[in-house]
Protein backbone atom coordinates (compact mmCIF):
# COMPACT_ATOMS: atom_id res chain seq x y z
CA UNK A 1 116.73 72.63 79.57
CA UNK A 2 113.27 71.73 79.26
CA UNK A 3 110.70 72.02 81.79
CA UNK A 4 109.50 68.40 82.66
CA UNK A 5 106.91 67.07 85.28
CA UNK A 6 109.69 66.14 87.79
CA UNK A 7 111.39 69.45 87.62
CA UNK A 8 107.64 71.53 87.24
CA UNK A 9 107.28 69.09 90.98
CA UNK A 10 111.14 69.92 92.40
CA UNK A 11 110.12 73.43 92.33
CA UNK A 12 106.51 73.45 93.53
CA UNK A 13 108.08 71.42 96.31
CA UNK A 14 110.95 74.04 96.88
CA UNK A 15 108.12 76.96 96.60
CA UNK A 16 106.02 75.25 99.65
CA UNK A 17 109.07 75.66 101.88
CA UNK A 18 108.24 79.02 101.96
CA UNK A 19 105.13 78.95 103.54
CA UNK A 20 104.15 78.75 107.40
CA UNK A 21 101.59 78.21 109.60
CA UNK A 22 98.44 80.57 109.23
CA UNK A 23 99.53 82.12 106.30
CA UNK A 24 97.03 83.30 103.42
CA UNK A 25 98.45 81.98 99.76
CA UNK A 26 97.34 82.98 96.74
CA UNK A 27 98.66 80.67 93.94
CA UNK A 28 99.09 81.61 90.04
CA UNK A 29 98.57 78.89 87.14
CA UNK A 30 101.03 76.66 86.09
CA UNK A 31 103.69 75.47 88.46
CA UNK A 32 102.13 76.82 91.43
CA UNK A 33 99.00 75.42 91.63
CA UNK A 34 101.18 71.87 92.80
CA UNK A 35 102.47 73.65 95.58
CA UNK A 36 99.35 72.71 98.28
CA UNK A 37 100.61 68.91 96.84
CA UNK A 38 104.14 69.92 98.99
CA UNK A 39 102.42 71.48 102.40
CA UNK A 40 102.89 69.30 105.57
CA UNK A 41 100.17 68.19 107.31
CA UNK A 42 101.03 69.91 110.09
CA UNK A 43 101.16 73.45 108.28
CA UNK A 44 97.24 75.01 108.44
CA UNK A 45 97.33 77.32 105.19
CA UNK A 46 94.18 78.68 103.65
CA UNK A 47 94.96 79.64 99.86
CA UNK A 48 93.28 81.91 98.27
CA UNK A 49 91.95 82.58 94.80
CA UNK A 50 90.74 85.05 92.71
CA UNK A 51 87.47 83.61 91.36
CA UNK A 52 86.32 83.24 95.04
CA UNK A 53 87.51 80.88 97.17
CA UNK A 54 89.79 81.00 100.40
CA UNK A 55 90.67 77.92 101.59
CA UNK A 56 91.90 75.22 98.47
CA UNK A 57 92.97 71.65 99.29
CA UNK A 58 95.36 69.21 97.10
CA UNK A 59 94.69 68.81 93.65
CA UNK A 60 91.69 66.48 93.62
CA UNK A 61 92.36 62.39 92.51
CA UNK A 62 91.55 61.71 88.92
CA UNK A 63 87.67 60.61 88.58
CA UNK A 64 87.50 62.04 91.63
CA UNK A 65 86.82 66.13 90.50
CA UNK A 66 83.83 68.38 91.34
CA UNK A 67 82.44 70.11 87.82
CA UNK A 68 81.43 73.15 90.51
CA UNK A 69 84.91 73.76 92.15
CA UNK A 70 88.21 75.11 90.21
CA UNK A 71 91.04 77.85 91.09
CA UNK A 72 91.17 80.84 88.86
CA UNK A 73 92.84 78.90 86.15
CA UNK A 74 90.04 77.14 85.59
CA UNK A 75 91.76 73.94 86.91
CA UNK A 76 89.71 71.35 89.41
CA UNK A 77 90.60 71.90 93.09
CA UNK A 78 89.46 70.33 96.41
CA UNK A 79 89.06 72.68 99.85
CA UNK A 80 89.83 72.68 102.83
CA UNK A 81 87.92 71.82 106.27
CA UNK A 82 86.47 75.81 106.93
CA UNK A 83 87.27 76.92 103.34
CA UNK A 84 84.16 79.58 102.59
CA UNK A 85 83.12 81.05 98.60
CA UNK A 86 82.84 84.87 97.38
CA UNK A 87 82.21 86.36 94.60
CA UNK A 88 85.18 88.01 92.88
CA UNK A 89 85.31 91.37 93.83
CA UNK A 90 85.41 90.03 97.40
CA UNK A 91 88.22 88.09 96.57
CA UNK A 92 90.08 90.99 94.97
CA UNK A 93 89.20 93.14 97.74
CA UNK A 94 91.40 90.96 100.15
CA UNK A 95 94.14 91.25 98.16
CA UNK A 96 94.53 95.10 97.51
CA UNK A 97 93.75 95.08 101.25
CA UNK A 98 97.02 93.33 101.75
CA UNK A 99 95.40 90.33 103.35
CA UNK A 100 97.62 88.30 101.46
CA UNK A 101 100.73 87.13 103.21
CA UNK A 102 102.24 84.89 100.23
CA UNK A 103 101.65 84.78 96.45
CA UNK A 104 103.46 82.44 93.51
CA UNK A 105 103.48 83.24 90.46
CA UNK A 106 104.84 81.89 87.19
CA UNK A 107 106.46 84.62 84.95
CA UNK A 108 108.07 85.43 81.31
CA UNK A 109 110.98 87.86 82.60
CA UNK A 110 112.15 89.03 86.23
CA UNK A 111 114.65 91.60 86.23
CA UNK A 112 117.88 92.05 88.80
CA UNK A 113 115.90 94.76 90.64
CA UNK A 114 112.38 92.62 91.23
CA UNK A 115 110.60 93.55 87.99
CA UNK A 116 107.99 91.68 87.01
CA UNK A 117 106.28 90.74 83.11
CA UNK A 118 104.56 87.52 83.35
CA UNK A 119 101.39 89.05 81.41
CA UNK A 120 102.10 89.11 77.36
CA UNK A 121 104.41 88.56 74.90
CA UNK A 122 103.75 91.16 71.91
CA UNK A 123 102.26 89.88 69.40
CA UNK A 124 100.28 86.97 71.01
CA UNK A 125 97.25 85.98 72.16
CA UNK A 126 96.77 85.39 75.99
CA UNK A 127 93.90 85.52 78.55
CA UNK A 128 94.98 88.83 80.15
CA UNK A 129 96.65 89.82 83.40
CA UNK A 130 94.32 88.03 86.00
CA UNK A 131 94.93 88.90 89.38
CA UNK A 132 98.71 89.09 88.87
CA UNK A 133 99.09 93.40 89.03
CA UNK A 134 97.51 93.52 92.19
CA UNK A 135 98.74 90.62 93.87
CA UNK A 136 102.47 91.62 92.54
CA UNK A 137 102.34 94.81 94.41
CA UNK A 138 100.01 94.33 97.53
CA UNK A 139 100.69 91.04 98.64
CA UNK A 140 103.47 90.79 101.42
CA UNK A 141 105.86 88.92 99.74
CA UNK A 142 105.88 87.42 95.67
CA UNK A 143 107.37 84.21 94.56
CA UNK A 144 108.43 84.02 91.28
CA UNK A 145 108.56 79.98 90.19
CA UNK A 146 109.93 79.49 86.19
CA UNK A 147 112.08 77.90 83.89
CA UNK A 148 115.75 79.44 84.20
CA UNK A 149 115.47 80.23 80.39
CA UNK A 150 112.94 80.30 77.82
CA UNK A 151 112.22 77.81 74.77
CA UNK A 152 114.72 79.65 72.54
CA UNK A 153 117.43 79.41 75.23
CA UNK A 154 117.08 83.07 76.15
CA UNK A 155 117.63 83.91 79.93
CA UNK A 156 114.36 84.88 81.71
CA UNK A 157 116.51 86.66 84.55
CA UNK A 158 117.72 89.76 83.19
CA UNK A 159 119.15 92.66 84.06
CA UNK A 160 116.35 94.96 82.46
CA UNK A 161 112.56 93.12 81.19
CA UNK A 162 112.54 93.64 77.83
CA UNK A 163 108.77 92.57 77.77
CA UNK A 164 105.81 95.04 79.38
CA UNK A 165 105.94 95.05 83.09
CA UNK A 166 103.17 93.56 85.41
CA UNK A 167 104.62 95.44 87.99
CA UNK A 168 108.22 97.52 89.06
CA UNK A 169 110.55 96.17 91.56
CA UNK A 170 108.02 93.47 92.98
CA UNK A 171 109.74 90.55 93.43
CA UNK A 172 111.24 89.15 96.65
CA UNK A 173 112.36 85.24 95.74
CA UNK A 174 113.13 83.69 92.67
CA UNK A 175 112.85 80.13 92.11
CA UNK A 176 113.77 77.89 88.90
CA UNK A 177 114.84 74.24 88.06
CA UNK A 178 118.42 75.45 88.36
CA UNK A 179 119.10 78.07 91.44
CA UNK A 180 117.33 80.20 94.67
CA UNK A 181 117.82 84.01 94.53
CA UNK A 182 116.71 86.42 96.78
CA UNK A 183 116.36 90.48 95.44
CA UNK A 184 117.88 92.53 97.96
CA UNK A 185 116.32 95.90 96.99
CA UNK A 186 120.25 97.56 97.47
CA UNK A 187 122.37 94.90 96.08
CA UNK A 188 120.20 92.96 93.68
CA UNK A 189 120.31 89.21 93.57
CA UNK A 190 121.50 87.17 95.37
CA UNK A 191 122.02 83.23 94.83
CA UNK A 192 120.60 81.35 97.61
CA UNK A 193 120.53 77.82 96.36
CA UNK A 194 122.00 75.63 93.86
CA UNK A 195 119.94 72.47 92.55
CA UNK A 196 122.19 69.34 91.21
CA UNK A 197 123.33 68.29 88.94
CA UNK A 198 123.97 72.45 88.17
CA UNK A 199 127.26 74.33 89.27
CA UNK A 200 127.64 78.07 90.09
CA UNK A 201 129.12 78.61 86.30
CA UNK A 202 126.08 76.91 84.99
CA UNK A 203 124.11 79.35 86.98
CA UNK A 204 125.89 82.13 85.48
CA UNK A 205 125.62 81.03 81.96
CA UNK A 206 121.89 81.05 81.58
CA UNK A 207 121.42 84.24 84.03
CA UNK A 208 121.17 87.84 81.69
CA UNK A 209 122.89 89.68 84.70
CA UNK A 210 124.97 89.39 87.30
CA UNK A 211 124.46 88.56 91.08
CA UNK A 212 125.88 88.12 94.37
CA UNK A 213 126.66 84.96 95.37
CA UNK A 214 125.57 84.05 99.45
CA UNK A 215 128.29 83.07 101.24
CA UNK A 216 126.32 80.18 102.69
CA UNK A 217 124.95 79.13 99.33
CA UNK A 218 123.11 75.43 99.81
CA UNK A 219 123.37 73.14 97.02
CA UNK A 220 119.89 71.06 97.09
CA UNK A 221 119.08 67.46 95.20
């Protein structure tokens, strides 16, 4: 159940559904820094970035990059007509001001009740947190987008994080190659959507908890 370009793109694309018009977006590394690829034209969405910038475009044609402009992954970007530059703290300072309406971000772990550790695995060397602890708790709602289970096969939906938290009981939409869930604060998760070719029992295999299941549950290609 690997993670390949296709399915990285099938969620990116699912991910942009979630935004609407006039909405500030800030976007983690990884899998959600495709999702601007997935916004209609029609949508105006200024996305935001840690390192400074409010206001990113599509991911910029090959050849085609600018050595002076990348997202906080270090990653070449385009912007946006009226996109403006800060310096970091700036950018931060929207954030924990709770000027940010969306963010997506990748993670190792999300538990049934919205936790959040997509920081460090023990025992490994990685960057650091980023932007992710105060964007997990201050921005209005989080979007989780991951692989349903890790490279060993181990579910990364579980029903406690086994791995240190980025933040408790953050979480408000889950999104993976295989299924939607929403985390109802009360009764936990909640299956959305189902993506083909997978079934509700393959759902349930390679989830470490249980979950509701919606009673209007959409299966998407």
């Amino acid at each position: 159940m690997g993670m390949g370009v296709d399915v990285r793109k099938q969620i990116a694309r699912r991910a942009a559904k979630e935004i609407t018009n006039g909405m500030v977006v800030n976007l983690g590394i990884g899998i959600p820094s495709l999702v601007p690829d997935y916004i209609p034209q029609n949508i105006k969405v200024m996305f935001h970035a840690e390192n400074g910038i409010l206001g990113i475009g599509p991911t910029p044609q090959k050849g085609k990059e600018d050595a002076n402009l990348c997202n906080a992954g270090g990653f070449p970007i385009t912007v946006m007509n009226g996109a403006s530059y800060c310096d970091s703290s700036t950018a931060f300072g929207m954030i924990r001001r709770g000027k940010v309406d969306v963010t997506i971000l990748g993670s190792l772990q999300v538990s049934k009740k919205g936790d959040l550790a997509n920081w460090i695995v023990p025992g490994k060397k990685v960057p650091g947190m980023g932007g992710a602890m105060e964007l997990a708790q201050k921005a209005r709602k989080v979007i989780v987008v991951m692989n349903h289970v890790d490279k060993k096969g181990n579910p990364k939906i579980v029903d406690k994080c086994t791995l240190p938290l980025t933040s408790a009981a953050c979480v408000h939409l889950i999104i993976t190659e295989m299924a939607v869930f929403n985390v109802n604060r009360v009764e936990g998760l909640i299956l959305l959507e189902i993506f083909k070719p997978y079934t509700i029992e393959d759902v349930k295999k390679a989830t470490g908890c249980t979950f509701l299941i919606d009673r209007n549950v959409k299966e998407r290609l």
